[in-house]
N, C-alpha and C. Protein backbone atom coordinates (compact mmCIF):
# COMPACT_ATOMS: atom_id res chain seq x y z
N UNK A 1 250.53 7.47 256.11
CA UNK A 1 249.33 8.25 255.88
C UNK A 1 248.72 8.63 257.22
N UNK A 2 248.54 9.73 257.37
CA UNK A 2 247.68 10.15 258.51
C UNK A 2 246.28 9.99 258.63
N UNK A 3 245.63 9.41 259.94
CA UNK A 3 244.49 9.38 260.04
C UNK A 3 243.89 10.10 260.12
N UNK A 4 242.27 10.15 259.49
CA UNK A 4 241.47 10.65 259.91
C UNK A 4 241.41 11.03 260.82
N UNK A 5 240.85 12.61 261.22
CA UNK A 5 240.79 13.57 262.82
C UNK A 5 239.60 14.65 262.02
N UNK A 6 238.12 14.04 262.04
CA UNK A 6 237.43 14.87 262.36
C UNK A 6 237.49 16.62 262.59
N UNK A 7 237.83 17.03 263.49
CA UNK A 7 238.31 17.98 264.44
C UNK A 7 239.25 18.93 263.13
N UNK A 8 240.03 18.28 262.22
CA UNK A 8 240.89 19.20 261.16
C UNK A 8 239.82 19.08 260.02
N UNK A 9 238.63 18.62 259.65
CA UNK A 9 237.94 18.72 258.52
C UNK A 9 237.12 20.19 259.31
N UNK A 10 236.97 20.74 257.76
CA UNK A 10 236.15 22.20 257.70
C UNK A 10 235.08 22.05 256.53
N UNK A 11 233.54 21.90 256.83
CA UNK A 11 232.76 21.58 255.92
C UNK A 11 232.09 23.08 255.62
N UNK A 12 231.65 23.24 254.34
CA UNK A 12 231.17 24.64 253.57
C UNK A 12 229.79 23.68 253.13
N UNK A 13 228.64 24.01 253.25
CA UNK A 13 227.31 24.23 251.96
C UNK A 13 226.95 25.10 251.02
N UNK A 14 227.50 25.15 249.96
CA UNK A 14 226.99 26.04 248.76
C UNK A 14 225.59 26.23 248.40
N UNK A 15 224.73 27.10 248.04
CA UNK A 15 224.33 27.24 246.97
C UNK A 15 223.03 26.59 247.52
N UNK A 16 222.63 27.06 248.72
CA UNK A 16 221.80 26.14 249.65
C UNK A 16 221.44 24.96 249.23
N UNK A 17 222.85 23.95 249.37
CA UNK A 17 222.16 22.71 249.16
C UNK A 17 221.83 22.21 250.63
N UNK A 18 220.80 20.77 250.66
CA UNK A 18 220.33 20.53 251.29
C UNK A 18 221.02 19.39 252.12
N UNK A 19 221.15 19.50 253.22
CA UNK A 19 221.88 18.47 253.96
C UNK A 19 221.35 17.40 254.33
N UNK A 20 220.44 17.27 253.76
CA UNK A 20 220.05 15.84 254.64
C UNK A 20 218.87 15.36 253.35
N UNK A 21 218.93 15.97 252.02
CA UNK A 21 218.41 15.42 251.06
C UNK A 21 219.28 15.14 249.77
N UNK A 22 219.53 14.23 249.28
CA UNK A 22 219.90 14.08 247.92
C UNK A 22 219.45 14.29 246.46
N UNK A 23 219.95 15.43 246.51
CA UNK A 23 219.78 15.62 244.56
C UNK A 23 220.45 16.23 244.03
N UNK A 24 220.83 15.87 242.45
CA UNK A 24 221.70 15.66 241.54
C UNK A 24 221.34 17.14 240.82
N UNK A 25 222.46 18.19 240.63
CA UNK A 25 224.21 17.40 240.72
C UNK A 25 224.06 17.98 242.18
N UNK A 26 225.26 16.84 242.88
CA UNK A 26 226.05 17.31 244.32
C UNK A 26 227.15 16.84 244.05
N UNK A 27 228.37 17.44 244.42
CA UNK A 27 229.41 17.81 244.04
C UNK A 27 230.40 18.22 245.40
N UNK A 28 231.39 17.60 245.69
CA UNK A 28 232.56 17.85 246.63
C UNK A 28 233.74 18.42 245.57
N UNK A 29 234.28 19.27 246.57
CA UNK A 29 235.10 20.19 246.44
C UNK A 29 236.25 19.68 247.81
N UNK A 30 237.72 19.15 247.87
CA UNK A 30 238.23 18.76 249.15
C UNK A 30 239.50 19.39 248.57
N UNK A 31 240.26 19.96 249.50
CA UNK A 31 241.77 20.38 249.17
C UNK A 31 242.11 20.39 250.76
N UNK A 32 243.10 20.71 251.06
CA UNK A 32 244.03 20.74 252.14
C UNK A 32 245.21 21.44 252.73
N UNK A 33 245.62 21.56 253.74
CA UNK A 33 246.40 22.66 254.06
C UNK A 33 247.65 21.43 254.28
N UNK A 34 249.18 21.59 253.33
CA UNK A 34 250.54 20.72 254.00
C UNK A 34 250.86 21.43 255.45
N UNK A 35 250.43 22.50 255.65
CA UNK A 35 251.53 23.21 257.02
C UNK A 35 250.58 22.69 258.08
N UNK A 36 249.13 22.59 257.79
CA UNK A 36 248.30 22.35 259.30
C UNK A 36 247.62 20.48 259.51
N UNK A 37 247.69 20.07 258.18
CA UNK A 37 246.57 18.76 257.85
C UNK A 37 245.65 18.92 258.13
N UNK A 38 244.77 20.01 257.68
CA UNK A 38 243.27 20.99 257.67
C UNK A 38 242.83 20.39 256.37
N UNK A 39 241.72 19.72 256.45
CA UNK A 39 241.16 19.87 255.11
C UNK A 39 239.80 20.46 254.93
N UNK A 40 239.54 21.14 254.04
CA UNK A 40 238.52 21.94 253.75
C UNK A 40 237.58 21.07 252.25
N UNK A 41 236.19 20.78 252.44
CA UNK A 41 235.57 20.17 252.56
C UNK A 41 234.64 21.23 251.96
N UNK A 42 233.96 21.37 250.11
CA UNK A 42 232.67 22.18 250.07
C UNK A 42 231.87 21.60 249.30
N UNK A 43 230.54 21.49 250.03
CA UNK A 43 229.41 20.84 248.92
C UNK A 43 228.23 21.50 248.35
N UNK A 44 228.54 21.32 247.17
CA UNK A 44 227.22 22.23 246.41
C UNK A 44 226.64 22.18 245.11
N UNK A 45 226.50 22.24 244.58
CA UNK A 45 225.87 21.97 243.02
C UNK A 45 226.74 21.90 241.82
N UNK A 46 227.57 22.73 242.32
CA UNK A 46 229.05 22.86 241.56
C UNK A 46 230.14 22.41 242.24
N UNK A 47 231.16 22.25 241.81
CA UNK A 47 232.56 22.08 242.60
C UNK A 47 233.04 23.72 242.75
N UNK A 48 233.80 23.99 244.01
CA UNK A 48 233.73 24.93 244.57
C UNK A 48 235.70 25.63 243.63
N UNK A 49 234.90 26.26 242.48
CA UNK A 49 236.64 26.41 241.54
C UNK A 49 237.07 28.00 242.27
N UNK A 50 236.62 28.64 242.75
CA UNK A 50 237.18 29.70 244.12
C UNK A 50 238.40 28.97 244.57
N UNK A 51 237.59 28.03 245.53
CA UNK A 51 238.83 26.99 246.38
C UNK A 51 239.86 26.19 245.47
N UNK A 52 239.68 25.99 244.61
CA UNK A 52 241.02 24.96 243.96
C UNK A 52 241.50 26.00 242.30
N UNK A 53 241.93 27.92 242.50
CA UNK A 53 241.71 28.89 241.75
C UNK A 53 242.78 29.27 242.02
N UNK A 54 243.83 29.06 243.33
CA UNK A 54 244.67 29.83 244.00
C UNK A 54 245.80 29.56 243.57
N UNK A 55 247.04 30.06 242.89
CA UNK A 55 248.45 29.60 242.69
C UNK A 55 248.62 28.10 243.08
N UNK A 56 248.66 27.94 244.30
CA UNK A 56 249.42 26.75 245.16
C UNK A 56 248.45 25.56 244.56
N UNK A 57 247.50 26.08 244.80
CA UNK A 57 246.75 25.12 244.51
C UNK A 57 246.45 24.67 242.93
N UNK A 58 246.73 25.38 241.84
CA UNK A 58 246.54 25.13 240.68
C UNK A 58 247.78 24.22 240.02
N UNK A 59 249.20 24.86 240.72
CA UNK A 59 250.33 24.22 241.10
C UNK A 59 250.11 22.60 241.07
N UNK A 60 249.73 22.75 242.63
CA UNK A 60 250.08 21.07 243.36
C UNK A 60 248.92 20.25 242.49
N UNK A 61 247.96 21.01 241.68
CA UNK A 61 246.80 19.97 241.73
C UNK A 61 246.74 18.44 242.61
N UNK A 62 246.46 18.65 243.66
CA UNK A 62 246.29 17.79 245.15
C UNK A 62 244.79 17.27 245.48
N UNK A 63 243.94 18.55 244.80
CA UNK A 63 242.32 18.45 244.92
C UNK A 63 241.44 17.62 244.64
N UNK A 64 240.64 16.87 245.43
CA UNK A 64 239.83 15.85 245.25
C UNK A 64 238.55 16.59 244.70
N UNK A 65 238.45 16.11 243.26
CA UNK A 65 236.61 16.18 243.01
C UNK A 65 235.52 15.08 243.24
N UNK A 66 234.19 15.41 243.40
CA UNK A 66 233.83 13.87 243.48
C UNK A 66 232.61 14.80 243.30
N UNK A 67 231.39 13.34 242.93
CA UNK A 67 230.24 13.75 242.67
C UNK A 67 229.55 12.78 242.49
N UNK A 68 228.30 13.05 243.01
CA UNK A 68 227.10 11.88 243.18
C UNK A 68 226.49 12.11 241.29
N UNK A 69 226.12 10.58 240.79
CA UNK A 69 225.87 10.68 239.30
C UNK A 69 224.79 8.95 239.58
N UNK A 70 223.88 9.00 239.00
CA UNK A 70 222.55 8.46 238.95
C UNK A 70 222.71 7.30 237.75
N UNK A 71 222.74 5.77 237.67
CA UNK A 71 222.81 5.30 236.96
C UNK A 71 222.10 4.04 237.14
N UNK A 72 221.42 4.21 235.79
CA UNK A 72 219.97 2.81 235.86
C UNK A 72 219.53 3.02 236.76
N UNK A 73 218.87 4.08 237.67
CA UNK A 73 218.33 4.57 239.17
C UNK A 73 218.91 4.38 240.46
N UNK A 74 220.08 3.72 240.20
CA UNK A 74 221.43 3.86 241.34
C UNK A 74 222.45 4.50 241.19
N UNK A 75 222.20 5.01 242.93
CA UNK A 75 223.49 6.17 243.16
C UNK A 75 225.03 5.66 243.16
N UNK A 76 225.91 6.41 242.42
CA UNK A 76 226.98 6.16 242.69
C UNK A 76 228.17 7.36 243.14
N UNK A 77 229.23 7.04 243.71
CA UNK A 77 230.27 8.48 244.16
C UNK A 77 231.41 8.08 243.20
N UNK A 78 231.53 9.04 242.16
CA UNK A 78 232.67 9.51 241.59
C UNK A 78 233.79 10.58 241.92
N UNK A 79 234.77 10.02 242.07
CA UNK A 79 236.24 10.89 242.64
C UNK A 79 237.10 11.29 241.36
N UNK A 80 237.50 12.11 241.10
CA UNK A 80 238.29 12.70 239.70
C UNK A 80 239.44 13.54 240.74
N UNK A 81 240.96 12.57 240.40
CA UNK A 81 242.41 12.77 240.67
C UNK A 81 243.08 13.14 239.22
N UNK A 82 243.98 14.59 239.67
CA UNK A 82 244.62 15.10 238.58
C UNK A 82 245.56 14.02 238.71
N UNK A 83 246.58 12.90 238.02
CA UNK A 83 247.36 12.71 238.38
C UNK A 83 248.42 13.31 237.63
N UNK A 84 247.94 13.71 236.16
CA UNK A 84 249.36 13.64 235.17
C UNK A 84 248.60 14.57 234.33
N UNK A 85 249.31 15.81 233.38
CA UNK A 85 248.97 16.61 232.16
C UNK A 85 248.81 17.98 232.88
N UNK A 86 249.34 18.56 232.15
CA UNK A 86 249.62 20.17 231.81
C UNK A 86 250.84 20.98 232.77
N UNK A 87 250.47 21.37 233.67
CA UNK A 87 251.53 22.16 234.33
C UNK A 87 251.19 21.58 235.90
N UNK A 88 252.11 20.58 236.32
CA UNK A 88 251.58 19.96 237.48
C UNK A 88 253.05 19.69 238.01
N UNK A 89 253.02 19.63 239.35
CA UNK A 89 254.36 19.54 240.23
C UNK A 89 254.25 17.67 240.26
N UNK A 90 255.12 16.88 240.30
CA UNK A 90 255.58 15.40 240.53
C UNK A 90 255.32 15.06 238.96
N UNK A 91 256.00 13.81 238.79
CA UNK A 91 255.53 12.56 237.91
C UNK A 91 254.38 11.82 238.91
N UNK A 92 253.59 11.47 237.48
CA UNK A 92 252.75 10.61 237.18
C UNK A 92 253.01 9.52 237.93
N UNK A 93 253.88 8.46 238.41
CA UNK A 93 254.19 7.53 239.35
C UNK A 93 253.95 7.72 240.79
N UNK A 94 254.57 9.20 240.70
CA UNK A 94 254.64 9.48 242.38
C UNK A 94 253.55 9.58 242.58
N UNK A 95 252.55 10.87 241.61
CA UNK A 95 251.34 11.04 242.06
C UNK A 95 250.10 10.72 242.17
N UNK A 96 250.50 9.43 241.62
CA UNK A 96 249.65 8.44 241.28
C UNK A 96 249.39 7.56 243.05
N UNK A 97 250.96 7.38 243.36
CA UNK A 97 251.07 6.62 244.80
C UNK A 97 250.85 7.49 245.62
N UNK A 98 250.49 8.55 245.69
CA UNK A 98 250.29 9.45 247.14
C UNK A 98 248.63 9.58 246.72
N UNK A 99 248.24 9.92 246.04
CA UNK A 99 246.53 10.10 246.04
C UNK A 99 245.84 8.36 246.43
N UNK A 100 246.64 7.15 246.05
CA UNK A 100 245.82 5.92 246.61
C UNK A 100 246.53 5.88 247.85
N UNK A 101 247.56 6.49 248.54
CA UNK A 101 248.01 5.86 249.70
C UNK A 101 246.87 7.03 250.66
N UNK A 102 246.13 7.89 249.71
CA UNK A 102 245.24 8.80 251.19
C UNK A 102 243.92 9.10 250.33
N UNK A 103 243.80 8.10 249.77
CA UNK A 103 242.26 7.71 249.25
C UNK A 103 241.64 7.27 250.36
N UNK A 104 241.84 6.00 251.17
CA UNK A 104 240.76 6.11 252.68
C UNK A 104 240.44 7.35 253.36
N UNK A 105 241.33 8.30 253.40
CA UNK A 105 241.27 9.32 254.68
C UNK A 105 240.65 10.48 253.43
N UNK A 106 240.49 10.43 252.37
CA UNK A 106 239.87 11.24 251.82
C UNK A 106 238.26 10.67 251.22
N UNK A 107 238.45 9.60 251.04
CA UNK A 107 236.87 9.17 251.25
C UNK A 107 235.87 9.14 252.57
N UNK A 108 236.70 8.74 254.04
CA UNK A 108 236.80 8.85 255.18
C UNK A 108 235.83 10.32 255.24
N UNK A 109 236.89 11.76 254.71
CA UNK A 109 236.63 13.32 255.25
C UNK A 109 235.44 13.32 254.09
N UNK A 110 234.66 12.43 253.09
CA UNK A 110 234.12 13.59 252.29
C UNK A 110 233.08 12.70 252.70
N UNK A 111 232.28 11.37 253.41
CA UNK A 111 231.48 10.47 253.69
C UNK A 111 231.21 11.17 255.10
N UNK A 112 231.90 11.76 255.94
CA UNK A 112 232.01 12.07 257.14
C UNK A 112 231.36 13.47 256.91
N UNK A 113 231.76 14.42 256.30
CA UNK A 113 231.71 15.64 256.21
C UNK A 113 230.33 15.76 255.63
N UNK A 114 229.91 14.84 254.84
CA UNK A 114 228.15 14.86 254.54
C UNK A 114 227.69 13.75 255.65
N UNK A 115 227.78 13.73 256.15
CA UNK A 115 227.14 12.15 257.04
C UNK A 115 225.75 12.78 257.44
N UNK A 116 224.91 13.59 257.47
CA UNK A 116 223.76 14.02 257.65
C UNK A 116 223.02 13.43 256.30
N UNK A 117 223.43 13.21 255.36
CA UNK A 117 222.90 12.45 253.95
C UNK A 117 222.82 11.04 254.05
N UNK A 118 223.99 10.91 254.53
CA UNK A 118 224.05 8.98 254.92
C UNK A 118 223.04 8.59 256.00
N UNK A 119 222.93 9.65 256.83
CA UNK A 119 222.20 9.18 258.02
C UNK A 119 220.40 9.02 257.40
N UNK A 120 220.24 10.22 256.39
CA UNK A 120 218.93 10.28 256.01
C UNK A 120 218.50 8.85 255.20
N UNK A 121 219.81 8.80 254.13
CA UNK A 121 219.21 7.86 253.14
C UNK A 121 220.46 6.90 253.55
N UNK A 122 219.94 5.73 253.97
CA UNK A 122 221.08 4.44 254.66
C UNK A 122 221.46 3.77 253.53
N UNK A 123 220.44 3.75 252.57
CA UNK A 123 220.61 2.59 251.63
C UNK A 123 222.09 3.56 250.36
N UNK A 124 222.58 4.79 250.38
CA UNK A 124 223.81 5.16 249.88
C UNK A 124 224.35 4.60 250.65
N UNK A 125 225.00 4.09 251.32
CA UNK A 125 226.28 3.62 252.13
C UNK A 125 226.15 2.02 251.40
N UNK A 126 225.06 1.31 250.63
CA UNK A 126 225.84 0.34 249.77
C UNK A 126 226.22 1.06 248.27
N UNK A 127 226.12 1.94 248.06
CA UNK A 127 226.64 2.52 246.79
C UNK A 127 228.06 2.59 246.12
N UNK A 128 228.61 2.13 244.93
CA UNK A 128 229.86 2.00 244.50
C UNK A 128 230.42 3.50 244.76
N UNK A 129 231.60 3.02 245.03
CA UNK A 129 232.71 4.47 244.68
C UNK A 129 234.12 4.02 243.26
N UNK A 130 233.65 4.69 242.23
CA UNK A 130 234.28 5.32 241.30
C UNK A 130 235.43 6.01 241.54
N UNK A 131 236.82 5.70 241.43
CA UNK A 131 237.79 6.52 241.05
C UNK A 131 238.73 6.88 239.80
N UNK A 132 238.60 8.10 239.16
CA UNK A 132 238.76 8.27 238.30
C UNK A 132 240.11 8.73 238.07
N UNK A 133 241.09 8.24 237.81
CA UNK A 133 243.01 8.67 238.18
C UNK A 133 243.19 8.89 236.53
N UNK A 134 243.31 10.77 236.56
CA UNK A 134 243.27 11.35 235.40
C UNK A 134 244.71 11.70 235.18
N UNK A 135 245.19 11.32 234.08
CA UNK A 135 246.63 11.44 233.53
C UNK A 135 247.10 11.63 231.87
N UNK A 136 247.64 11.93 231.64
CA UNK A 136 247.87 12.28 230.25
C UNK A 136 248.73 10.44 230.01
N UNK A 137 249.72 10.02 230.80
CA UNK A 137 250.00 8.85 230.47
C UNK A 137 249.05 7.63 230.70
N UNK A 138 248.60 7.39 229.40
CA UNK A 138 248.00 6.14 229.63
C UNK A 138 248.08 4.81 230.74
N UNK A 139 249.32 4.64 231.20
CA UNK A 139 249.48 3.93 232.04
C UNK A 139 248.52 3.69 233.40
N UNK A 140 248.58 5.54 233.52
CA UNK A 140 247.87 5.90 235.00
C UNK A 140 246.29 6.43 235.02
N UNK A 141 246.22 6.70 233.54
CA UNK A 141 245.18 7.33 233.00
C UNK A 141 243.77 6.04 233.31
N UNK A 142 242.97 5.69 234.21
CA UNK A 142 242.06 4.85 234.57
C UNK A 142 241.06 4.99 235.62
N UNK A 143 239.77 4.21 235.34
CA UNK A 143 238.66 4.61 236.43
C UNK A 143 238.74 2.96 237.44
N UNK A 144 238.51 2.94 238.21
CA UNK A 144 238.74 2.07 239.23
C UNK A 144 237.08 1.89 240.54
N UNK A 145 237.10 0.92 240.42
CA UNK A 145 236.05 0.60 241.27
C UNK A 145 236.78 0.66 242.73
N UNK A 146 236.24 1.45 243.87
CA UNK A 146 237.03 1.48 245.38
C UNK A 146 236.19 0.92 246.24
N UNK A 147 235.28 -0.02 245.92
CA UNK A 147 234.83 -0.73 247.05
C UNK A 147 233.11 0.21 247.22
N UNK A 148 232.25 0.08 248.55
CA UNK A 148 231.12 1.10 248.42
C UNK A 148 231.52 1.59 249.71
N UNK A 149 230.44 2.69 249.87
CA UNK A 149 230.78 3.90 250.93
C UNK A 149 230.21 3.50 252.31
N UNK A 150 229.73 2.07 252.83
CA UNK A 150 230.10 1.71 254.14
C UNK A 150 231.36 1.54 254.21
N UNK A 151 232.10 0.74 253.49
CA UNK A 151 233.76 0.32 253.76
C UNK A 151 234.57 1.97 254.39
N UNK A 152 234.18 3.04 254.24
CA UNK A 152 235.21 4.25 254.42
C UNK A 152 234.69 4.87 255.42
N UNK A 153 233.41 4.64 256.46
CA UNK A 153 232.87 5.08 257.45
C UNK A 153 233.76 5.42 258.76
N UNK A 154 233.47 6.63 258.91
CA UNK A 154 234.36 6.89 260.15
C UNK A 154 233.36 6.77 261.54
């Protein structure tokens, strides 16, 4: 897995959201380039379906969603991975092991890429992260607790 490099993340703000305030819905949008290891990075009220609309990308479904969601008055980060169902390139096994083997470096680019939010409000960085590994086979089909969002600080 390749590390984190700053320097290849490309961050977008939609929909003038606010960078350095939190409110619901906020919503990441992350996909990536195989030829450059560019990842592109958009946050906004919606998930950014422009960016994850394109052939290749509807293809590979590769795209990280995630989204801040409010529960009993604590924040939490939810991640939603296609792994398995409909018209998707790999099995369910494989793609199951490549989205947790670059779950750090993608929690890493989307904690990093808002870090003007973390910096405002400190007390999100003890907040759970939710991963949600979406599959038509039950096996793979599960939500997973990943630790909270100091552990992925770059």
């Amino acid at each position: 897995m390749a590390n984190f490099n700053p320097e290849k993340l490309h961050v977008v703000y939609k929909d003038s959201v606010d960078t350095e305030r939190l409110s619901i819905p906020r919503n990441y949008t992350l996909t990536h380039s195989d030829s450059t290891g560019d990842l592109f990075l958009t946050i906004g009220p919606e998930y950014d379906y422009k960016q994850i609309s394109r052939f290749y990308t509807r293809l590979m479904r590769d795209e990280v969603l995630a989204e801040w969601q409010l529960n009993n008055k604590n924040y939490e980060l939810h991640l939603y991975l296609h792994v398995s169902g409909g018209f998707v390139f790999g099995w369910a096994n494989f793609r199951d092991r490549i989205f947790r083997s670059h779950l750090p470096l993608v929690l890493k680019a989307i904690i990093y890429g808002d870090k003007s939010i973390f910096k405002s409000f400190p007390t999100l960085n003890d907040c759970p992260i939710y991963v949600h590994f979406n599959s038509k086979n039950k096996k793979y089909n599960k939500m997973e607790n990943y630790g909270q969002i100091k552990e992925f600080q770059y």
